[in-house]
PDB file of N, CA and C in Angstrom:
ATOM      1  N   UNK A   1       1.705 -14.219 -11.259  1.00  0.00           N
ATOM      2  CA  UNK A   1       1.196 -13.241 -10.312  1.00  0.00           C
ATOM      3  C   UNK A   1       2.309 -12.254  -9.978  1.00  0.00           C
ATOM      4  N   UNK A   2       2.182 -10.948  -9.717  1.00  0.00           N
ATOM      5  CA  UNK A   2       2.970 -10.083  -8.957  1.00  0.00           C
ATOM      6  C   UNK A   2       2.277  -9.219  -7.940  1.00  0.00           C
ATOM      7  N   UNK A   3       3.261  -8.976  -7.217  1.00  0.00           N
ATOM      8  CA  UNK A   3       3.243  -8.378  -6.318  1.00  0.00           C
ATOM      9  C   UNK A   3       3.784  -7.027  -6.372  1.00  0.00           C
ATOM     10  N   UNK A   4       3.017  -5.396  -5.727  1.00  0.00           N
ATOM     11  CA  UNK A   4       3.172  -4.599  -5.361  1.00  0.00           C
ATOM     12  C   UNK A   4       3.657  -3.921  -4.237  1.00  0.00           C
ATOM     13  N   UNK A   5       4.599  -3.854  -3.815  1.00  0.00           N
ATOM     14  CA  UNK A   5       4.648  -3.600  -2.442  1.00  0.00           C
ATOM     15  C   UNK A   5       5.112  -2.530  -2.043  1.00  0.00           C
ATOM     16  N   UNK A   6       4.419  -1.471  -1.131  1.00  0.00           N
ATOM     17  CA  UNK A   6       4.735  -0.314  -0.746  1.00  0.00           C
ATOM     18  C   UNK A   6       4.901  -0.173   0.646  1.00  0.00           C
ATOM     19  N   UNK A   7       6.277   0.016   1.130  1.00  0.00           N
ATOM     20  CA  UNK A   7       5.843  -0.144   2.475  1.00  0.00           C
ATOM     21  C   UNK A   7       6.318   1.160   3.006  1.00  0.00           C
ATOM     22  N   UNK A   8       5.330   1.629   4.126  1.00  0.00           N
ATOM     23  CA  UNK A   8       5.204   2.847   4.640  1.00  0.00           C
ATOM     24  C   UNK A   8       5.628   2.873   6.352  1.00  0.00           C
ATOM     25  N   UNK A   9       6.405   4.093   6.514  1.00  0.00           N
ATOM     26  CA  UNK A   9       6.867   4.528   7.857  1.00  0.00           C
ATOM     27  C   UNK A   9       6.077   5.846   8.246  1.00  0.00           C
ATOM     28  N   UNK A  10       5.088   5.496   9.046  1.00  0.00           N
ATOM     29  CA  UNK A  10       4.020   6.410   9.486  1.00  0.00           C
ATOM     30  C   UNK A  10       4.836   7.111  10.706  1.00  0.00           C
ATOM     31  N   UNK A  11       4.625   8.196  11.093  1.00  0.00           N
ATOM     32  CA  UNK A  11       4.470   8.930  12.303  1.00  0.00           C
ATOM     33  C   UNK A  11       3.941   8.762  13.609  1.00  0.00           C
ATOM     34  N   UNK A  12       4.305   8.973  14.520  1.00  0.00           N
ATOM     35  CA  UNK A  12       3.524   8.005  15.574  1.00  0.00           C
ATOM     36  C   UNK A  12       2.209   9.115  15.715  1.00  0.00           C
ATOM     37  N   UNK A  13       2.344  10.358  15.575  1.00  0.00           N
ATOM     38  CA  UNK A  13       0.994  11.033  15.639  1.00  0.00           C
ATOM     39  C   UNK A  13      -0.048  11.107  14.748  1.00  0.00           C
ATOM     40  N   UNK A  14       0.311  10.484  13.663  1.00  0.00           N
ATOM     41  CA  UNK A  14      -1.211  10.002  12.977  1.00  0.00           C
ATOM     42  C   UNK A  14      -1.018   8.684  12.652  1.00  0.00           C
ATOM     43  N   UNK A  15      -0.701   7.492  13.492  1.00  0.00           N
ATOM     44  CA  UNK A  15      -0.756   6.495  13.446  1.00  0.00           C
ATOM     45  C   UNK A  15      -2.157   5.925  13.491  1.00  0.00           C
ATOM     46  N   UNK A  16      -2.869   6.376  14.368  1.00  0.00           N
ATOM     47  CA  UNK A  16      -4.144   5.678  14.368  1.00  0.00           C
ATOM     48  C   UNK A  16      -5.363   5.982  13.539  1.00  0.00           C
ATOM     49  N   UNK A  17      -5.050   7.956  13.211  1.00  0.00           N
ATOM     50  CA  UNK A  17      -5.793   8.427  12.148  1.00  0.00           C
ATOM     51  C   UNK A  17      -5.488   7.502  10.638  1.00  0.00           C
ATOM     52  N   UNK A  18      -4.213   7.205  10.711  1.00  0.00           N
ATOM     53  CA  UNK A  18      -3.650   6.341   9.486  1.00  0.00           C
ATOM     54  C   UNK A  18      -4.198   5.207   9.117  1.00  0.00           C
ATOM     55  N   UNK A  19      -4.568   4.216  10.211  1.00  0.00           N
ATOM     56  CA  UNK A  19      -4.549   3.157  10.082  1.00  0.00           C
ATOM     57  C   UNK A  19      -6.368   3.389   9.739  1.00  0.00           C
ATOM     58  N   UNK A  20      -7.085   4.233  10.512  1.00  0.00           N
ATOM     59  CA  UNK A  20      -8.636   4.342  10.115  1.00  0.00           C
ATOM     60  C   UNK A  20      -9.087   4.578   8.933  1.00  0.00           C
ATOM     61  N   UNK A  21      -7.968   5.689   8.203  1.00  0.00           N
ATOM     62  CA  UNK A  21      -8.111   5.943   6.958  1.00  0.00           C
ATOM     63  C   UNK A  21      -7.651   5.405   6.028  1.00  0.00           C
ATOM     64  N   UNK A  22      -6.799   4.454   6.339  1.00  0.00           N
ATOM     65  CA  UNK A  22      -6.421   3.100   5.564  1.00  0.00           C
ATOM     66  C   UNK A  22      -7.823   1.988   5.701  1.00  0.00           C
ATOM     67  N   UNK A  23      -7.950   1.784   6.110  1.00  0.00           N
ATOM     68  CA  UNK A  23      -9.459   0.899   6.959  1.00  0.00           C
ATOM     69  C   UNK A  23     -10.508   1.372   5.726  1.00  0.00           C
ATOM     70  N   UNK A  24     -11.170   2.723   6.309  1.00  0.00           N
ATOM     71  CA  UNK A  24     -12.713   2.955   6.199  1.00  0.00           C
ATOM     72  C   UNK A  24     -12.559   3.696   4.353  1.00  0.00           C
ATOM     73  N   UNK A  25     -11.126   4.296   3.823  1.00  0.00           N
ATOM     74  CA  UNK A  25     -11.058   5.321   3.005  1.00  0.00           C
ATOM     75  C   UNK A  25     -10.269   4.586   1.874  1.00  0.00           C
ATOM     76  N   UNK A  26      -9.239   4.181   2.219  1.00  0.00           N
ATOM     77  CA  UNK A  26      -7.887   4.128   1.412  1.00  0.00           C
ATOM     78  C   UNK A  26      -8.342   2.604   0.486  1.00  0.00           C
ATOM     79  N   UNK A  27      -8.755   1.492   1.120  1.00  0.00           N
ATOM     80  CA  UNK A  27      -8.511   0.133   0.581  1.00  0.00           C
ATOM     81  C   UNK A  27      -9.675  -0.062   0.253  1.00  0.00           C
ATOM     82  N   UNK A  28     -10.903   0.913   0.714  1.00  0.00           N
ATOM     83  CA  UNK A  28     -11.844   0.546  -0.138  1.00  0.00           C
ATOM     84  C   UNK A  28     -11.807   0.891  -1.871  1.00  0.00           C
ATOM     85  N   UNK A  29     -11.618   2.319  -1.703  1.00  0.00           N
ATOM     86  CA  UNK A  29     -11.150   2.860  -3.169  1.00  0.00           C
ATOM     87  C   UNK A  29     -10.268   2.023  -3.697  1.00  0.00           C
ATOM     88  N   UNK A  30      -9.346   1.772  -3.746  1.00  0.00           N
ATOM     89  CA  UNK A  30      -8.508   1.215  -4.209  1.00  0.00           C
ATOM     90  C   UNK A  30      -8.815  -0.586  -4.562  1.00  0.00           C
ATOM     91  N   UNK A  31      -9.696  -0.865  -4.182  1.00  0.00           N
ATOM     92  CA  UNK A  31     -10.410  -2.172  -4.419  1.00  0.00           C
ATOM     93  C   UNK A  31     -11.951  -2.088  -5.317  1.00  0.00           C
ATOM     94  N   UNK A  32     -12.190  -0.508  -5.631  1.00  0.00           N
ATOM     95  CA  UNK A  32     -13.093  -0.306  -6.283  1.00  0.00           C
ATOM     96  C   UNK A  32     -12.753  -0.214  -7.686  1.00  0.00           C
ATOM     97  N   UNK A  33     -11.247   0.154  -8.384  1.00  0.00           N
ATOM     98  CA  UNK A  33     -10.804   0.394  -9.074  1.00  0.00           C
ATOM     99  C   UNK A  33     -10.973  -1.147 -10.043  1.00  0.00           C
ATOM    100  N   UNK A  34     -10.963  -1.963  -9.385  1.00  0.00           N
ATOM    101  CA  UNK A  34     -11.104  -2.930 -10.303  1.00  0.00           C
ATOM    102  C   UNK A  34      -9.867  -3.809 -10.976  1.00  0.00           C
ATOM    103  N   UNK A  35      -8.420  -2.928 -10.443  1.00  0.00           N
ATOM    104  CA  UNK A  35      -7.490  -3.396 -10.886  1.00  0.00           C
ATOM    105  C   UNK A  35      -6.802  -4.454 -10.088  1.00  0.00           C
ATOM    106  N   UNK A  36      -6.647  -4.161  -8.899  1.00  0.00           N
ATOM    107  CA  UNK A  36      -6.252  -4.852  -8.054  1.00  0.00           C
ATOM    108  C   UNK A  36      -6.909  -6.471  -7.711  1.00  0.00           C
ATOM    109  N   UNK A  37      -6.161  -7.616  -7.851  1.00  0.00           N
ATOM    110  CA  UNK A  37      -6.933  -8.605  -7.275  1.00  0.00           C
ATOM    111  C   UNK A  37      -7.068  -9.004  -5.813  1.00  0.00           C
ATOM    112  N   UNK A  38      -6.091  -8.126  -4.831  1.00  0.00           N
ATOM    113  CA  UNK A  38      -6.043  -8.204  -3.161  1.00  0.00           C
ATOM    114  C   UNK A  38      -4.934  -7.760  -3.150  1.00  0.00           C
ATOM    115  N   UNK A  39      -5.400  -7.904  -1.613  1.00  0.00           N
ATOM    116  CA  UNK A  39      -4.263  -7.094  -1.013  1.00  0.00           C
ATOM    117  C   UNK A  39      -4.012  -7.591   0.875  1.00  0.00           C
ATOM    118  N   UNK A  40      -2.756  -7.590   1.334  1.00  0.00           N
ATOM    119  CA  UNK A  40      -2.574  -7.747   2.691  1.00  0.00           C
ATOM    120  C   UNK A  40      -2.326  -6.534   2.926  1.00  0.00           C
ATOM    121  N   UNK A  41      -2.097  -5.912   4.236  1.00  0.00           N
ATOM    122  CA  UNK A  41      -1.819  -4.903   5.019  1.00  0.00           C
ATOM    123  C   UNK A  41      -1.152  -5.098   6.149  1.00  0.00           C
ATOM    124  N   UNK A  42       0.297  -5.098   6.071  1.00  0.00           N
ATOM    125  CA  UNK A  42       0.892  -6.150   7.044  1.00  0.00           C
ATOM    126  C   UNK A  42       1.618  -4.822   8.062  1.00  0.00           C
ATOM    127  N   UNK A  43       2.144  -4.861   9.526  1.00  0.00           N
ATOM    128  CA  UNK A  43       3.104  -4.173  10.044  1.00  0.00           C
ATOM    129  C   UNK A  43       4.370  -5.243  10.405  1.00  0.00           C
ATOM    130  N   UNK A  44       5.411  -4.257   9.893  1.00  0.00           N
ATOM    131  CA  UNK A  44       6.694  -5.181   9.711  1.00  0.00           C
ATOM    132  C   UNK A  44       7.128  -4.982  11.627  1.00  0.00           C
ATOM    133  N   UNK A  45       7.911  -6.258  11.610  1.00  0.00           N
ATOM    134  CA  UNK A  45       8.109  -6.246  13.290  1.00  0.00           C
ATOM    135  C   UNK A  45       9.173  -6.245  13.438  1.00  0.00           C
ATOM    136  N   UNK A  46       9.972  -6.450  14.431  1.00  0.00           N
ATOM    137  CA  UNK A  46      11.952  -6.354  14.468  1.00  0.00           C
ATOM    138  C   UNK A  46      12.433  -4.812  14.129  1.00  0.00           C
ATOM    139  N   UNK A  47      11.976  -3.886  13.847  1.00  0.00           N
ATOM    140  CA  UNK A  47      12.422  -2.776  13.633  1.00  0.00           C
ATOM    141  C   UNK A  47      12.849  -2.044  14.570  1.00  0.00           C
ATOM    142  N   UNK A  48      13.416  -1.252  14.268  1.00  0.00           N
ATOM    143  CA  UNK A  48      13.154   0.342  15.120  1.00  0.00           C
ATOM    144  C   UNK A  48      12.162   1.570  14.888  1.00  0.00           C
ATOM    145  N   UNK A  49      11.190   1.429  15.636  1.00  0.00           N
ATOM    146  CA  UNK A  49      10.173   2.186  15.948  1.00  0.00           C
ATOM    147  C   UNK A  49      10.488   3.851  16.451  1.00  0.00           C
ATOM    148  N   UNK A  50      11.619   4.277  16.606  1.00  0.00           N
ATOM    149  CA  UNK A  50      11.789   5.436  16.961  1.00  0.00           C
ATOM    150  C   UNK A  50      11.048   6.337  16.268  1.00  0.00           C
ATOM    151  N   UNK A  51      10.986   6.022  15.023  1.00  0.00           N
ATOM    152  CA  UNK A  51      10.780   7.620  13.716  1.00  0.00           C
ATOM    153  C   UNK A  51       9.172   7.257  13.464  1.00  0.00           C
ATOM    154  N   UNK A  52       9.244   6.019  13.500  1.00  0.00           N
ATOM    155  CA  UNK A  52       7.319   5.498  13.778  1.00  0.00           C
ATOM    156  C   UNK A  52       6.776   4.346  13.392  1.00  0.00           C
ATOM    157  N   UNK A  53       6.462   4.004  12.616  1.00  0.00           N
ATOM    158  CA  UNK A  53       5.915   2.375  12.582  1.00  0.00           C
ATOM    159  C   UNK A  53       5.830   1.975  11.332  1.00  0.00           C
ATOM    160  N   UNK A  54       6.450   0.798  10.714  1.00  0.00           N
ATOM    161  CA  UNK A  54       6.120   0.678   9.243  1.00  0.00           C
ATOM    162  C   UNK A  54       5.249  -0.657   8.908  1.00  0.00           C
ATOM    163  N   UNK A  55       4.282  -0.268   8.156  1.00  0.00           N
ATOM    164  CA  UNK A  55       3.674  -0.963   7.295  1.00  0.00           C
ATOM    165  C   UNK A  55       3.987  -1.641   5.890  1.00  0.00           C
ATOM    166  N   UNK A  56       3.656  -2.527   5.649  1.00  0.00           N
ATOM    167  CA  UNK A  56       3.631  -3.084   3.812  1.00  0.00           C
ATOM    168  C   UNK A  56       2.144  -3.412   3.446  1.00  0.00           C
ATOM    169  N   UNK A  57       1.790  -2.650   2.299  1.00  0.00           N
ATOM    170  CA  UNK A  57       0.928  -3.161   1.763  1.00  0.00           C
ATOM    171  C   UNK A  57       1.495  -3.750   0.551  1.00  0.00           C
ATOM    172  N   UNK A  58       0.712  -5.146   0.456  1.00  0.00           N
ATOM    173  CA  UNK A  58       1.090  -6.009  -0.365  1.00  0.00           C
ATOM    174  C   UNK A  58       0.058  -6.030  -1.724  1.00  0.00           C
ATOM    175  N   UNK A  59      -0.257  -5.467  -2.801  1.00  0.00           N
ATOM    176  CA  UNK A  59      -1.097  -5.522  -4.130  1.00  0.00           C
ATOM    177  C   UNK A  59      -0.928  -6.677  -4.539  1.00  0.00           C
ATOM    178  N   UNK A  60      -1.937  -7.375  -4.689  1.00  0.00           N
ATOM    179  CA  UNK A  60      -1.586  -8.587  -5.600  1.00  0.00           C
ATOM    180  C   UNK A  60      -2.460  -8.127  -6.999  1.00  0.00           C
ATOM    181  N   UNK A  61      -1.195  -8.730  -8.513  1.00  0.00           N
ATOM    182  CA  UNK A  61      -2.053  -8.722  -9.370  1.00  0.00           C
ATOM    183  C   UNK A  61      -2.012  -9.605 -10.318  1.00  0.00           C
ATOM    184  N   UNK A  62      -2.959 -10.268 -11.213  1.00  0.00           N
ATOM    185  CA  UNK A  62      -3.178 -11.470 -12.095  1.00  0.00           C
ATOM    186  C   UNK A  62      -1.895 -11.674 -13.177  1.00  0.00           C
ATOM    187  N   UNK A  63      -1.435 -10.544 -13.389  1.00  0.00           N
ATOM    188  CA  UNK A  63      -0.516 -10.079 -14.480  1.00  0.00           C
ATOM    189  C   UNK A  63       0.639  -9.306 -14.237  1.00  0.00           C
ATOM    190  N   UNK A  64       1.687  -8.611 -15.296  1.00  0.00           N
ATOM    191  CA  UNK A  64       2.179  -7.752 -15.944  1.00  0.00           C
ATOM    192  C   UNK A  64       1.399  -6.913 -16.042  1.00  0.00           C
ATOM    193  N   UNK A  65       0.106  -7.303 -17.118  1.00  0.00           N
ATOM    194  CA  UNK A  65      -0.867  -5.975 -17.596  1.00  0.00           C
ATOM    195  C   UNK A  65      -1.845  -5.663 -16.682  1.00  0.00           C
ATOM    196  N   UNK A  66      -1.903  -6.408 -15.712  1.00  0.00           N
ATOM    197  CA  UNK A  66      -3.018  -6.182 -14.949  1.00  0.00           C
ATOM    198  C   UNK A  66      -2.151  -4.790 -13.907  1.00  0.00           C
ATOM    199  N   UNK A  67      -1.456  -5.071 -13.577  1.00  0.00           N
ATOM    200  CA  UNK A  67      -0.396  -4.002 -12.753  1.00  0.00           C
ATOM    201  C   UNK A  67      -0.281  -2.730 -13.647  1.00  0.00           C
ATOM    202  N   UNK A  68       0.080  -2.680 -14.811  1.00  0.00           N
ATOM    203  CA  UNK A  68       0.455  -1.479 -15.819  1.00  0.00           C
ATOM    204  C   UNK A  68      -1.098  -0.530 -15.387  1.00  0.00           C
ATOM    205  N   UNK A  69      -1.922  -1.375 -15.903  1.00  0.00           N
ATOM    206  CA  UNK A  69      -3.412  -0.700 -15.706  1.00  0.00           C
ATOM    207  C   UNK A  69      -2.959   0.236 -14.680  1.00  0.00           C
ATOM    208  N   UNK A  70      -2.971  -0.619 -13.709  1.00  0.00           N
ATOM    209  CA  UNK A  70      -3.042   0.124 -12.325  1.00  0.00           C
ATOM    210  C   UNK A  70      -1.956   1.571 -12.034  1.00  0.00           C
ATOM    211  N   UNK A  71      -0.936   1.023 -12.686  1.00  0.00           N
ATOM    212  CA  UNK A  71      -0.072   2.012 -12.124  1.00  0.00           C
ATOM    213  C   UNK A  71      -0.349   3.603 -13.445  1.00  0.00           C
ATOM    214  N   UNK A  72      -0.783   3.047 -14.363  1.00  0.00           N
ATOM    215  CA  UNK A  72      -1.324   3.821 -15.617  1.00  0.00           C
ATOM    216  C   UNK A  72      -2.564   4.752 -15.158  1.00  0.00           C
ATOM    217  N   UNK A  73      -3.238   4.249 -14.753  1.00  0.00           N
ATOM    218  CA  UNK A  73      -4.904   4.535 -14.433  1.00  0.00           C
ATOM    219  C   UNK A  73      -5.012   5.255 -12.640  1.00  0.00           C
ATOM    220  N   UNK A  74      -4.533   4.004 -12.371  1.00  0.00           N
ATOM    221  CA  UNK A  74      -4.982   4.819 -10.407  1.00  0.00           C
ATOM    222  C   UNK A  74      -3.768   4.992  -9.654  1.00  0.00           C
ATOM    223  N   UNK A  75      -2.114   4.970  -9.646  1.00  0.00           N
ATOM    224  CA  UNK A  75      -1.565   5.215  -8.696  1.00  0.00           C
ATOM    225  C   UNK A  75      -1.628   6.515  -8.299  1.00  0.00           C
ATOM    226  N   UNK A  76      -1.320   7.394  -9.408  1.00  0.00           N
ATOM    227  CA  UNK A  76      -1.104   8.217  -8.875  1.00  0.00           C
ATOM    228  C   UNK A  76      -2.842   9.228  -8.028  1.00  0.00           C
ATOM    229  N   UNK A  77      -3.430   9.092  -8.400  1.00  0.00           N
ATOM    230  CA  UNK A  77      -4.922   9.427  -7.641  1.00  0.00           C
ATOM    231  C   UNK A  77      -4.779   8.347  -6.160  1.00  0.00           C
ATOM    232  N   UNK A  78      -4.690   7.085  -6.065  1.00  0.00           N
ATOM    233  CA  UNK A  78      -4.470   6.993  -4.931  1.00  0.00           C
ATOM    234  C   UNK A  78      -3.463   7.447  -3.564  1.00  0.00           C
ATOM    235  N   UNK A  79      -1.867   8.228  -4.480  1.00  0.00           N
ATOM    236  CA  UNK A  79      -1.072   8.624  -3.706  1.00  0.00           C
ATOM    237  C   UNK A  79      -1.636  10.114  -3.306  1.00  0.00           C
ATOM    238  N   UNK A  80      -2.651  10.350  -4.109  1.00  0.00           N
ATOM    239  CA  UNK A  80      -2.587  11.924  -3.501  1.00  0.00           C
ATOM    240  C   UNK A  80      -3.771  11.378  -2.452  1.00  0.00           C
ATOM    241  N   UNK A  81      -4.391  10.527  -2.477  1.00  0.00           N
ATOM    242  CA  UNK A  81      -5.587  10.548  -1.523  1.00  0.00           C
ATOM    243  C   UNK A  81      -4.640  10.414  -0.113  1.00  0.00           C
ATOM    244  N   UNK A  82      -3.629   9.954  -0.147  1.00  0.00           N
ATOM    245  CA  UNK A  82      -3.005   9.437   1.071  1.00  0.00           C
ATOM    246  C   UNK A  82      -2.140  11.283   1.039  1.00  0.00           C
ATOM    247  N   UNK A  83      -1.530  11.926   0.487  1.00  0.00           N
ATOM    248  CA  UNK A  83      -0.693  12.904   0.292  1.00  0.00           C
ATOM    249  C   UNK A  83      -2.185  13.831   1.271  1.00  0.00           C
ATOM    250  N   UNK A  84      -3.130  14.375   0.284  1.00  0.00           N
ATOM    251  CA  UNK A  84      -3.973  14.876   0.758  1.00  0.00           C
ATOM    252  C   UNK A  84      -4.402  15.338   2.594  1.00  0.00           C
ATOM    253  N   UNK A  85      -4.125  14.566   2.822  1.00  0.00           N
ATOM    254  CA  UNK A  85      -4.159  14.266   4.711  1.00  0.00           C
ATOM    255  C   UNK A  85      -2.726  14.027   5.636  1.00  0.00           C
ATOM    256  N   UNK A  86      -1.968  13.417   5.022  1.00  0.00           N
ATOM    257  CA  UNK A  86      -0.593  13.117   5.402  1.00  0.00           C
ATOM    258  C   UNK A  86       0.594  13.638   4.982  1.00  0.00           C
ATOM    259  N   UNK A  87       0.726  14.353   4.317  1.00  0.00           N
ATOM    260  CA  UNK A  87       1.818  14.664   3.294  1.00  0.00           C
ATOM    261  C   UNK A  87       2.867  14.964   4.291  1.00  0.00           C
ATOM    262  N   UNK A  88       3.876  14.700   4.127  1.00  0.00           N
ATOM    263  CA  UNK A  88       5.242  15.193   5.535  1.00  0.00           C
ATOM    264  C   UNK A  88       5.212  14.276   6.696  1.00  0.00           C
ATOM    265  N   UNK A  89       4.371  13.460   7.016  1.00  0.00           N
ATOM    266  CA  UNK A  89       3.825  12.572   8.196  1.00  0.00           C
ATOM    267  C   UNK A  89       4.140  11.195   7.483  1.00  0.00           C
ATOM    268  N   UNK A  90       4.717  11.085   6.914  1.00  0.00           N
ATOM    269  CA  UNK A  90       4.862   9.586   6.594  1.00  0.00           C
ATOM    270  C   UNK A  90       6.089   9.361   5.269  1.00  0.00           C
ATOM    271  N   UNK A  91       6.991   8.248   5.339  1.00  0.00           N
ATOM    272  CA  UNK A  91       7.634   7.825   3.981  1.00  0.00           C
ATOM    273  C   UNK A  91       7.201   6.862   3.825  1.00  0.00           C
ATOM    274  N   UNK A  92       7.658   6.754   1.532  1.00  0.00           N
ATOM    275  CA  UNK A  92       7.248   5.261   1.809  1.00  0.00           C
ATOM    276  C   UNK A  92       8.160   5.288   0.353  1.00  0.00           C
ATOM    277  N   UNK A  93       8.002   3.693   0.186  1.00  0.00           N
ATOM    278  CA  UNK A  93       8.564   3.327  -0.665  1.00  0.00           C
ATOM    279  C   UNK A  93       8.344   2.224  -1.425  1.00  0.00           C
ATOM    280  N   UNK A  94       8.591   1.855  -2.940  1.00  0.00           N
ATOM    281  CA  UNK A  94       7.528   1.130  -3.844  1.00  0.00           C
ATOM    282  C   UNK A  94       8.627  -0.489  -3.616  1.00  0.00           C
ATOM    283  N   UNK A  95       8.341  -1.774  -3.988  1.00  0.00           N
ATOM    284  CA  UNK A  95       8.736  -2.529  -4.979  1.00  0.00           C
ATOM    285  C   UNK A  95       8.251  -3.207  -5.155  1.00  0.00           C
ATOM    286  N   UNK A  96       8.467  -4.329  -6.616  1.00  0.00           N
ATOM    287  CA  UNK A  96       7.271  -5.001  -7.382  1.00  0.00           C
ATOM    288  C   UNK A  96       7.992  -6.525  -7.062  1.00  0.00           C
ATOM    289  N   UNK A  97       7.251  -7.708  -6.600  1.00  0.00           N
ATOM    290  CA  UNK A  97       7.881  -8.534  -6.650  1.00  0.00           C
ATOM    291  C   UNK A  97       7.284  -9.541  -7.831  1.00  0.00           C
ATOM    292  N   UNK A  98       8.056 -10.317  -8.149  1.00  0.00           N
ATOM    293  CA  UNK A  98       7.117 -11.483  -9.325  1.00  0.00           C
ATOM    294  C   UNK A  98       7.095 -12.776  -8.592  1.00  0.00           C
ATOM    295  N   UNK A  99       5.889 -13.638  -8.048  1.00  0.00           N
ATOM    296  CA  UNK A  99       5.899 -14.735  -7.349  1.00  0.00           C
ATOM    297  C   UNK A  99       6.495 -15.698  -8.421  1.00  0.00           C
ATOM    298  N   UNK A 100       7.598 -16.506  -7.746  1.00  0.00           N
ATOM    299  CA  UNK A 100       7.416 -17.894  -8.207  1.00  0.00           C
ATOM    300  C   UNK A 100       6.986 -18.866  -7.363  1.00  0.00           C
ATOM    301  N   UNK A 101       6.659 -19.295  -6.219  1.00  0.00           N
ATOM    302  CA  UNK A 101       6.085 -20.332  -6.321  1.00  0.00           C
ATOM    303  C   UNK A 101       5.320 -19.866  -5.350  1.00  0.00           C
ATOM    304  N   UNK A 102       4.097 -20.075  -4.695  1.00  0.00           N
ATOM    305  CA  UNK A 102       3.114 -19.645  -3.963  1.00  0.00           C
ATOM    306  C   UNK A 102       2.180 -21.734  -3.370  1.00  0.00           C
ATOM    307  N   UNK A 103       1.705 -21.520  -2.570  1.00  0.00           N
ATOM    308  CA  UNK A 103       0.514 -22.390  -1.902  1.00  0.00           C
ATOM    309  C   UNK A 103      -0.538 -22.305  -2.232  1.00  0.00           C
ATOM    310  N   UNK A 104      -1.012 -21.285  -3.068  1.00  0.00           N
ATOM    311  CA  UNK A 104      -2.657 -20.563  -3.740  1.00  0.00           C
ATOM    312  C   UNK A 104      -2.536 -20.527  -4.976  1.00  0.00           C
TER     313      UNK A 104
END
């Protein structure tokens, strides 16, 4: 299994528009794609909140190839869906982890 992980430092003024359009817009598409096998949506805690609030979304996928798909086929259409509405209002940043041992 691997893991995708992008974790994002939102703005505090579209924090809540963020999180709706993550909700009702963002994770549905992105679960329609077919590539993805799940996903968490976590907010990291212990930080400093000054600049705004960060999130991780966590991709889980079956494979190597199951991930390539994805990053081949839909990343970049999903970054503009998020760019599209937010662009300048938020950073983020990618990394891939490879599980070794898991409970599931």
């Amino acid at each position: 299994m691997l893991i995708y992980n992008v974790t994002y430092v939102i703005e505090r003024d579209i924090h809540g528009p963020f999180l709706k359009f993550a909700e009702r817009d963002f994770l549905p598409v992105l679960m329609e794609t077919g590539a993805v096998d799940g996903y968490d949506f976590t907010r990291l805690r212990g930080v400093d909140e000054t600049d705004g609030y960060t999130y991780c979304l966590l991709l889980r996928f079956a494979s190597r190839p199951a991930f390539d798909v994805y990053t081949e086929k839909h990343q970049l259409q999903m970054q503009k869906m998020i760019d599209g509405l937010f662009k300048g209002k938020y950073v983020s940043f990618p990394s891939v982890l490879n599980v070794v041992l898991t409970t599931s």
